[in-house]
Protein backbone atom coordinates (compact mmCIF):
# COMPACT_ATOMS: atom_id res chain seq x y z
CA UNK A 1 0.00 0.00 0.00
CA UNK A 2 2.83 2.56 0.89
CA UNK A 3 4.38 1.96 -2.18
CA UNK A 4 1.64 2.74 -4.63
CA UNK A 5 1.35 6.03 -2.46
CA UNK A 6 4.92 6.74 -3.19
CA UNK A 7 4.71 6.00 -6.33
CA UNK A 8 1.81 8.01 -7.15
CA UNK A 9 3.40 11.31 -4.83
CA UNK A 10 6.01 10.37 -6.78
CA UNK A 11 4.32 11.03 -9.99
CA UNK A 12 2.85 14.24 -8.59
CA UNK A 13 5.91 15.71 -7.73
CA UNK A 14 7.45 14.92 -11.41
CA UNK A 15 4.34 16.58 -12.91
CA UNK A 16 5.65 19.67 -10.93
CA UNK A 17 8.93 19.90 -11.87
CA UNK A 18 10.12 22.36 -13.90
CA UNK A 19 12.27 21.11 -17.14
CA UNK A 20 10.19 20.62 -20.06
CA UNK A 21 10.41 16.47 -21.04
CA UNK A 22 11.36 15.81 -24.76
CA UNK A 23 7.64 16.00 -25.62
CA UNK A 24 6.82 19.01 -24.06
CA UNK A 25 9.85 20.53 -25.84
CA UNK A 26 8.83 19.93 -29.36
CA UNK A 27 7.26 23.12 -30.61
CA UNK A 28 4.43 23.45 -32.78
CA UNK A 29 4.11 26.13 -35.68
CA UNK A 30 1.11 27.72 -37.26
CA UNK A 31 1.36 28.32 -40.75
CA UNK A 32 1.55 32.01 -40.75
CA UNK A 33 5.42 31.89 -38.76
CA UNK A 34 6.13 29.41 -41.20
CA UNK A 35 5.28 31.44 -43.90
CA UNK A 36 7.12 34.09 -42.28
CA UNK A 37 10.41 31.92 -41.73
CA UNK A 38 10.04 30.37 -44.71
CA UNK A 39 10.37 34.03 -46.73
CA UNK A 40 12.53 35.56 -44.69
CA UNK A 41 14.69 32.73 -45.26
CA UNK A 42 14.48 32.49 -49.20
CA UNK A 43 15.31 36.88 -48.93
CA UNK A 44 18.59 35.12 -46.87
CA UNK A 45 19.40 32.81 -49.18
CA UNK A 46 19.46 30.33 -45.81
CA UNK A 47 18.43 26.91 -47.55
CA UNK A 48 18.97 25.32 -43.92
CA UNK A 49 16.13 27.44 -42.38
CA UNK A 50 14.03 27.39 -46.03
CA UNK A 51 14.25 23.45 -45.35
CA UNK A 52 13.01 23.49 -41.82
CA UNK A 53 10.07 25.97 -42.29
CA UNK A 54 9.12 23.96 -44.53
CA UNK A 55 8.39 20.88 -42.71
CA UNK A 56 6.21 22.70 -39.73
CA UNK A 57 2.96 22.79 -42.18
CA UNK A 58 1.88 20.55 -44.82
CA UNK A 59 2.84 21.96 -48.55
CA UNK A 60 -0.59 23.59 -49.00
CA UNK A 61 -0.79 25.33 -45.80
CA UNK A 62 2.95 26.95 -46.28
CA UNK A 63 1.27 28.02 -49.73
CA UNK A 64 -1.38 29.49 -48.53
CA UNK A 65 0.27 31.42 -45.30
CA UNK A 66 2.92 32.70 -48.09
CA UNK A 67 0.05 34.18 -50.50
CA UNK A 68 -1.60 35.21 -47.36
CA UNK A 69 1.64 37.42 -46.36
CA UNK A 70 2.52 38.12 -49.61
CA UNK A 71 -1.37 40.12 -50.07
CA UNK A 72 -0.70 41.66 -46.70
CA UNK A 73 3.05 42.54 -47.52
CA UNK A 74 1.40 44.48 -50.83
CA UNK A 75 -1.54 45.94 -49.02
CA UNK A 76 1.06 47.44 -46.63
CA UNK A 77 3.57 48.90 -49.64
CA UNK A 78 0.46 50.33 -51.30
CA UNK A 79 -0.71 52.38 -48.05
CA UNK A 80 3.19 53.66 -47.83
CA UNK A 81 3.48 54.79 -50.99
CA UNK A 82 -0.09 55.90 -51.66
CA UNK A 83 -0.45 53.40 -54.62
CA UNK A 84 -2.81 50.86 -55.34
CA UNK A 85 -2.16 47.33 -54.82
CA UNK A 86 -1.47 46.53 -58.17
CA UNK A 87 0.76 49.15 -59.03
CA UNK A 88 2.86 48.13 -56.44
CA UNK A 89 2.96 44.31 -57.39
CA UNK A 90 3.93 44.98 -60.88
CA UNK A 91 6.68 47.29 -59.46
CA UNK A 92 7.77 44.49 -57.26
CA UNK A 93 7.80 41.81 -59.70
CA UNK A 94 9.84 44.34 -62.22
CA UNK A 95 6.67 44.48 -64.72
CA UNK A 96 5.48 47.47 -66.76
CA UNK A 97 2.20 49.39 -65.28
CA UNK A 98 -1.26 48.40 -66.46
């Protein structure tokens, strides 16, 4: 009897301790920071980090979250320099205006 006590204070106290267990220390990523590593890494040139964003979402997620920050990066540019969204893509992408 004293030792399934102990065992189960035992279990308490480990539940208490501080240091994250190999579980608890694997991160998880939304797609929108790995759409934001993921292009600030490609900018870099770092194919390490390009690799590892990469692998925190499934393809089609990273896809989306990089379209997603790419419409938001635009929106942003347009507001700054008083242009309209498109003007600034074209600009960005090196094309002639519309």
């Amino acid at each position: 009897m004293f030792g399934s006590v102990r065992k189960s204070f035992g279990r308490f106290l480990g539940s208490l301790r501080a240091e994250p267990t190999a579980r608890e220390s694997k991160r998880t990523h939304n797609l929108f920071e790995a759409a934001a590593v993921y292009i600030a890494a490609c900018a870099e040139d770092d194919q390490d980090q390009i690799d590892e964003a990469a692998t925190w979402v499934s393809p089609e997620a990273l896809s989306f979250g990089v379209s997603e920050l790419a419409c938001r990066a635009v929106i942003a540019l347009a507001r700054e320099r008083d242009e309209s969204p498109q003007t600034v893509a074209r600009s960005l992408l090196g094309l002639p205006a519309a």
